[in-house]
Protein backbone atom coordinates (compact mmCIF):
# COMPACT_ATOMS: atom_id res chain seq x y z
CA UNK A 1 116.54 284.26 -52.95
CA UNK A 2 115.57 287.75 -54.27
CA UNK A 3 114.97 290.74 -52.17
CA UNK A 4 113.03 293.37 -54.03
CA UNK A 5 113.74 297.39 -52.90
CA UNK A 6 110.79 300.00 -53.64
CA UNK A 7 112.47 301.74 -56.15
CA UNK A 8 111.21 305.12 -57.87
CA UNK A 9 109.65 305.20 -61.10
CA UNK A 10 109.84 308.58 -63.44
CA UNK A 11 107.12 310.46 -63.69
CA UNK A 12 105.30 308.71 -60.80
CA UNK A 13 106.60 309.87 -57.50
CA UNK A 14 106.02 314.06 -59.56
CA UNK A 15 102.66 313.63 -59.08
CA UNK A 16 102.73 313.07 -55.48
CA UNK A 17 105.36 315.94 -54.66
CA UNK A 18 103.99 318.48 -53.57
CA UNK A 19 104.55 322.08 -54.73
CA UNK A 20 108.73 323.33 -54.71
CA UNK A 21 107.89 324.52 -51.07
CA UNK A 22 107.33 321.44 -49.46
CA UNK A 23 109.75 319.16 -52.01
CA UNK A 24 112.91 319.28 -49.60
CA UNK A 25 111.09 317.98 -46.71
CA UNK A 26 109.17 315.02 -48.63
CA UNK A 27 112.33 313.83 -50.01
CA UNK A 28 114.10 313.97 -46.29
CA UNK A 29 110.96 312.19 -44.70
CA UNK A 30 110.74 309.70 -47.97
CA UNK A 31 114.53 309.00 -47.89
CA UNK A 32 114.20 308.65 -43.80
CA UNK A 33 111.96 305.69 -44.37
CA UNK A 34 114.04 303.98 -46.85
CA UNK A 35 116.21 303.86 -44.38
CA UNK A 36 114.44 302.80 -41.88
CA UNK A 37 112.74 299.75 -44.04
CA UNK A 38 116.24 298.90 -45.46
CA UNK A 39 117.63 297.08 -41.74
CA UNK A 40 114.55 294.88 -41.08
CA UNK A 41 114.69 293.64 -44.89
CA UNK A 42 118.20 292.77 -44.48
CA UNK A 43 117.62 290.91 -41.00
CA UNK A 44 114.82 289.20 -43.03
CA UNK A 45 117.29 288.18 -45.73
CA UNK A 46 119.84 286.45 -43.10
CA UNK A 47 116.88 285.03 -41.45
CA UNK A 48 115.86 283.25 -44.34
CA UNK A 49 119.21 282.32 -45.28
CA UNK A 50 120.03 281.18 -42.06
CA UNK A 51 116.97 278.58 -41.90
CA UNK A 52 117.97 277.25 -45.35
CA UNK A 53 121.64 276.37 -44.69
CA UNK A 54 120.14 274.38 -41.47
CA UNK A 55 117.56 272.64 -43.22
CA UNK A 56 119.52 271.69 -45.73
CA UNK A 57 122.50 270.98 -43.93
CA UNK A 58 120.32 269.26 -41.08
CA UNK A 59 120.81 265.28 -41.37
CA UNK A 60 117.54 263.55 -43.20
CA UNK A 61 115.36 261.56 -40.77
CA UNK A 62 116.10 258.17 -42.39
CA UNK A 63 117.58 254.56 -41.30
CA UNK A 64 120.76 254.89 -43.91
CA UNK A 65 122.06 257.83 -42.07
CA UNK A 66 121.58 256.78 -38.50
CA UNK A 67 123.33 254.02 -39.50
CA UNK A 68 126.11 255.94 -41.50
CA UNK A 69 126.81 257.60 -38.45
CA UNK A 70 126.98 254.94 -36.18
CA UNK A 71 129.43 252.62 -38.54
CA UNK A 72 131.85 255.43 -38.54
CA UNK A 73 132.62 253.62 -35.33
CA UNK A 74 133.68 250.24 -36.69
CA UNK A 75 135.10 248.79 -33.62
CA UNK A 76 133.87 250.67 -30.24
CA UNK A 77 135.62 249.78 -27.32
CA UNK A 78 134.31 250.87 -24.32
CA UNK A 79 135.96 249.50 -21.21
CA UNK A 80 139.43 248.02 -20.40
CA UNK A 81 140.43 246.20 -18.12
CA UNK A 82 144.25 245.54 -16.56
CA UNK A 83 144.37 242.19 -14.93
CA UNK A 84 147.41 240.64 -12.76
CA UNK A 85 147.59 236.84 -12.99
CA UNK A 86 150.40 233.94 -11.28
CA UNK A 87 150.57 231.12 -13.67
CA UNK A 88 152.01 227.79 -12.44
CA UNK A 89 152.70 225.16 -15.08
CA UNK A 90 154.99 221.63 -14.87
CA UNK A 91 155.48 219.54 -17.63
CA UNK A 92 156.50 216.60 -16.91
CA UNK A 93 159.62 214.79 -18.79
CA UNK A 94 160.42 211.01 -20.76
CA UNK A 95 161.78 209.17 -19.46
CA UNK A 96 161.58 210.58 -15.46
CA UNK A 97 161.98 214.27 -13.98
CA UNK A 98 160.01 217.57 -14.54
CA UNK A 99 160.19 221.00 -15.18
CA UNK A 100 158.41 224.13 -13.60
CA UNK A 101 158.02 227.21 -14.51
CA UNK A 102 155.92 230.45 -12.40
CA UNK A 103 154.96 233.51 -14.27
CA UNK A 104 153.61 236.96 -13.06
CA UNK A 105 151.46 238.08 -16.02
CA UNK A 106 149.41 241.24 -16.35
CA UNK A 107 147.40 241.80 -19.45
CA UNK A 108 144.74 244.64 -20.55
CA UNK A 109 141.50 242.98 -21.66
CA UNK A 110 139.31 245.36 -24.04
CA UNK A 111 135.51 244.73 -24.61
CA UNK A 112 132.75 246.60 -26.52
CA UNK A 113 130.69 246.57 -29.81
CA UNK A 114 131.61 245.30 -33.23
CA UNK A 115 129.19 248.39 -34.86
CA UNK A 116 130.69 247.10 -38.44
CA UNK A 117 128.08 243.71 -37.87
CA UNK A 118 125.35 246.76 -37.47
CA UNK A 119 122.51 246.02 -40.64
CA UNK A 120 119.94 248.56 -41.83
CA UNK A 121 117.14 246.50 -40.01
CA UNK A 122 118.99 247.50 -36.58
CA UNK A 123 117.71 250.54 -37.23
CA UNK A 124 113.88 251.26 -36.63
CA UNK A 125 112.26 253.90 -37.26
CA UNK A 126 108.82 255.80 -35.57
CA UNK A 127 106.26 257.70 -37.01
CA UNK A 128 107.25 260.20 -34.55
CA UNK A 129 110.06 260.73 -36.06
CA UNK A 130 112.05 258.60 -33.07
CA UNK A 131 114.54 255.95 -33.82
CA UNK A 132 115.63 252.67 -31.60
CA UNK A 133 118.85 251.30 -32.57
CA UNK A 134 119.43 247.87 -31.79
CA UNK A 135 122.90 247.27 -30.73
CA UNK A 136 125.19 243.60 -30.97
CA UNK A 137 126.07 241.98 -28.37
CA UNK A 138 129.65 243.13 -25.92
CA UNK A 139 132.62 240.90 -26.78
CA UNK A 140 136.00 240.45 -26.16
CA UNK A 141 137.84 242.23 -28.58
CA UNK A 142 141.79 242.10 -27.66
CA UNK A 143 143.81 240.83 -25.19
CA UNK A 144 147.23 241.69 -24.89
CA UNK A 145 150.35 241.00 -22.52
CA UNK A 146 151.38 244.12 -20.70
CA UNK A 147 155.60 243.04 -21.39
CA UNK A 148 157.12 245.47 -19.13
CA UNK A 149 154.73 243.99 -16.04
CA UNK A 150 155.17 240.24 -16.91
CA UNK A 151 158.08 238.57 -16.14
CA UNK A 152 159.36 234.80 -15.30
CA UNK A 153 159.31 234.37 -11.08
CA UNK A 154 161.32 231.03 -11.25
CA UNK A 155 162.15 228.16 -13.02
CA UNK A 156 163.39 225.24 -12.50
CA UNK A 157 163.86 221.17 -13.38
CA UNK A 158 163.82 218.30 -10.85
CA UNK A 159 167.65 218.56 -9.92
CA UNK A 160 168.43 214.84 -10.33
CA UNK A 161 167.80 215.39 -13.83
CA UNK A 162 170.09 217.81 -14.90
CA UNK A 163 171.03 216.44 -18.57
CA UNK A 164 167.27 216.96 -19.28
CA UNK A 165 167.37 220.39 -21.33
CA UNK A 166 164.76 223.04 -20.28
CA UNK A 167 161.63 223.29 -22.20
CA UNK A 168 161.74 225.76 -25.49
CA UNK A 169 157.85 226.51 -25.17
CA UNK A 170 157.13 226.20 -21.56
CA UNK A 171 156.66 229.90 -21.17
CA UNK A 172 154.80 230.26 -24.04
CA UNK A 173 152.27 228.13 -22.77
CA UNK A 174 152.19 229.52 -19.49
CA UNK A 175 151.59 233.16 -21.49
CA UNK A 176 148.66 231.66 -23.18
CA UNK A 177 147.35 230.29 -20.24
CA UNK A 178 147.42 233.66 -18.14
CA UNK A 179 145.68 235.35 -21.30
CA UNK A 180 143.36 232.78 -21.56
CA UNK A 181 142.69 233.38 -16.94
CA UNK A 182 142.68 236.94 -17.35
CA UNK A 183 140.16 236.92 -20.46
CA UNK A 184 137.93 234.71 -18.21
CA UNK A 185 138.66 237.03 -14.96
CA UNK A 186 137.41 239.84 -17.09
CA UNK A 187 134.01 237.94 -18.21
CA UNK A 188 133.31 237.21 -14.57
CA UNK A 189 133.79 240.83 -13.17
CA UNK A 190 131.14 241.87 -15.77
CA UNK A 191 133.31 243.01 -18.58
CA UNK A 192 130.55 242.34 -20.69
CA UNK A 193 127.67 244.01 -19.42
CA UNK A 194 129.70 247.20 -18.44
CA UNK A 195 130.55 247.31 -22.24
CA UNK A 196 127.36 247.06 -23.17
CA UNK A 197 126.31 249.55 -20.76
CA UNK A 198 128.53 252.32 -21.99
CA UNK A 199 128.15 251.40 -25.90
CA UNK A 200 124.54 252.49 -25.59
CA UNK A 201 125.27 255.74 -24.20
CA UNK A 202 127.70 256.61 -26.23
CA UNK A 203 126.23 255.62 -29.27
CA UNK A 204 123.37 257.41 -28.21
CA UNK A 205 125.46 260.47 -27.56
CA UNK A 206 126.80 260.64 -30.96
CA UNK A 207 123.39 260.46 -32.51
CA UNK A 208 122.54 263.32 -30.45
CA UNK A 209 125.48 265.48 -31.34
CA UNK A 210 124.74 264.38 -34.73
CA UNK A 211 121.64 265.78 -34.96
CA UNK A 212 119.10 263.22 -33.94
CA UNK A 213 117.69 264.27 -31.01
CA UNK A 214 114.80 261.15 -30.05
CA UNK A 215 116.95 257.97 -29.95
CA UNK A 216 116.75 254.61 -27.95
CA UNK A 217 119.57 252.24 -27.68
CA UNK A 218 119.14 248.84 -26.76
CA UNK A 219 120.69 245.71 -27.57
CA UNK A 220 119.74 243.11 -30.45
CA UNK A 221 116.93 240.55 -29.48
């Protein structure tokens, strides 16, 4: 941008000085309202300048960079959950006897949005300049065994058996059980819907932060 100054050309400005008598307080009234003009240029300058690094700084109304933004996510999680279950499980041994085996497992079950699955035709656009983002589905995406919380109540084999040696994978299966009980504990609370719940406003939150200030959320059809 260039700011032009008034700036005095010789020979001009002599013709409308006055006599000697009155040159001292021209040029003190004259250099008064250079001055004077000099601040509200400036302030016009920054102005300007100011609106430019916005505008171009400001994110483009297009699909690609709503969903840019949103990507950055990958994998949002949104709730957790930490579930307590008692898993009983007997196997049964060859030729007679049985062995049992109760386990107190907890486990943290994490849901939200796989925003990685998100496609450019999620994103539609308005001719008002709004967007609706159409979200996936809530799922599952990890659950783990809290190891300091779960531990191995009793075991034990029928006791008229006692030459029959003790299972090698009995509490492994009784671990994958009380995931598999504590994943379906979480579905029925409403994991799910709670996910989706707080994916769309925080997705919807970030777009806002990010600059794009009409959005609507919703999930995929």
């Amino acid at each position: 941008m260039v700011v032009g100054f008034p700036m005095q050309v010789p020979g001009l400005l002599d013709r409308w000085i006055p006599q000697p008598a009155f040159g001292s307080s021209f040029a003190a009234v004259h250099s008064k309202r250079m001055r004077s003009l000099r601040f509200p240029i400036l302030l016009l300058a920054i102005a300007a300048g100011a609106v430019f690094y916005w505008r171009a700084s400001a994110p483009r109304n297009e699909p690609s960079n709503v969903l840019a933004q949103v990507q950055q996510l990958n994998q949002l999680t949104t709730v957790r959950y930490t579930l307590q279950r008692i898993v009983t499980l007997t196997e049964e041994k060859h030729p007679v006897g049985s062995e049992s085996i109760v386990l107190i497992l907890q486990a943290r079950v994490e849901a939200g949005v796989d925003l990685s699955s998100l496609r450019s035709k999620d994103i539609v656009a308005g001719k008002d300049g709004s967007f609706t983002v159409k979200l996936p589905p809530a799922q599952i995406l990890n659950v783990a065994i809290d190891e300091n919380e779960t531990k191995v109540w009793d075991r034990q084999k029928t006791w008229w058996t006692p030459w029959v040696p003790y299972s090698l994978d009995l509490e492994k299966r009784a671990r994958i059980m009380g995931l598999d009980s504590a994943r379906q504990a979480a579905i029925d609370m409403g994991i799910l819907a709670a996910s989706q719940t707080n994916a769309e406003t925080s997705i919807r939150s970030l777009l806002n932060l990010a600059g794009f200030k009409s959005v609507t959320v919703e999930p995929a059809s």
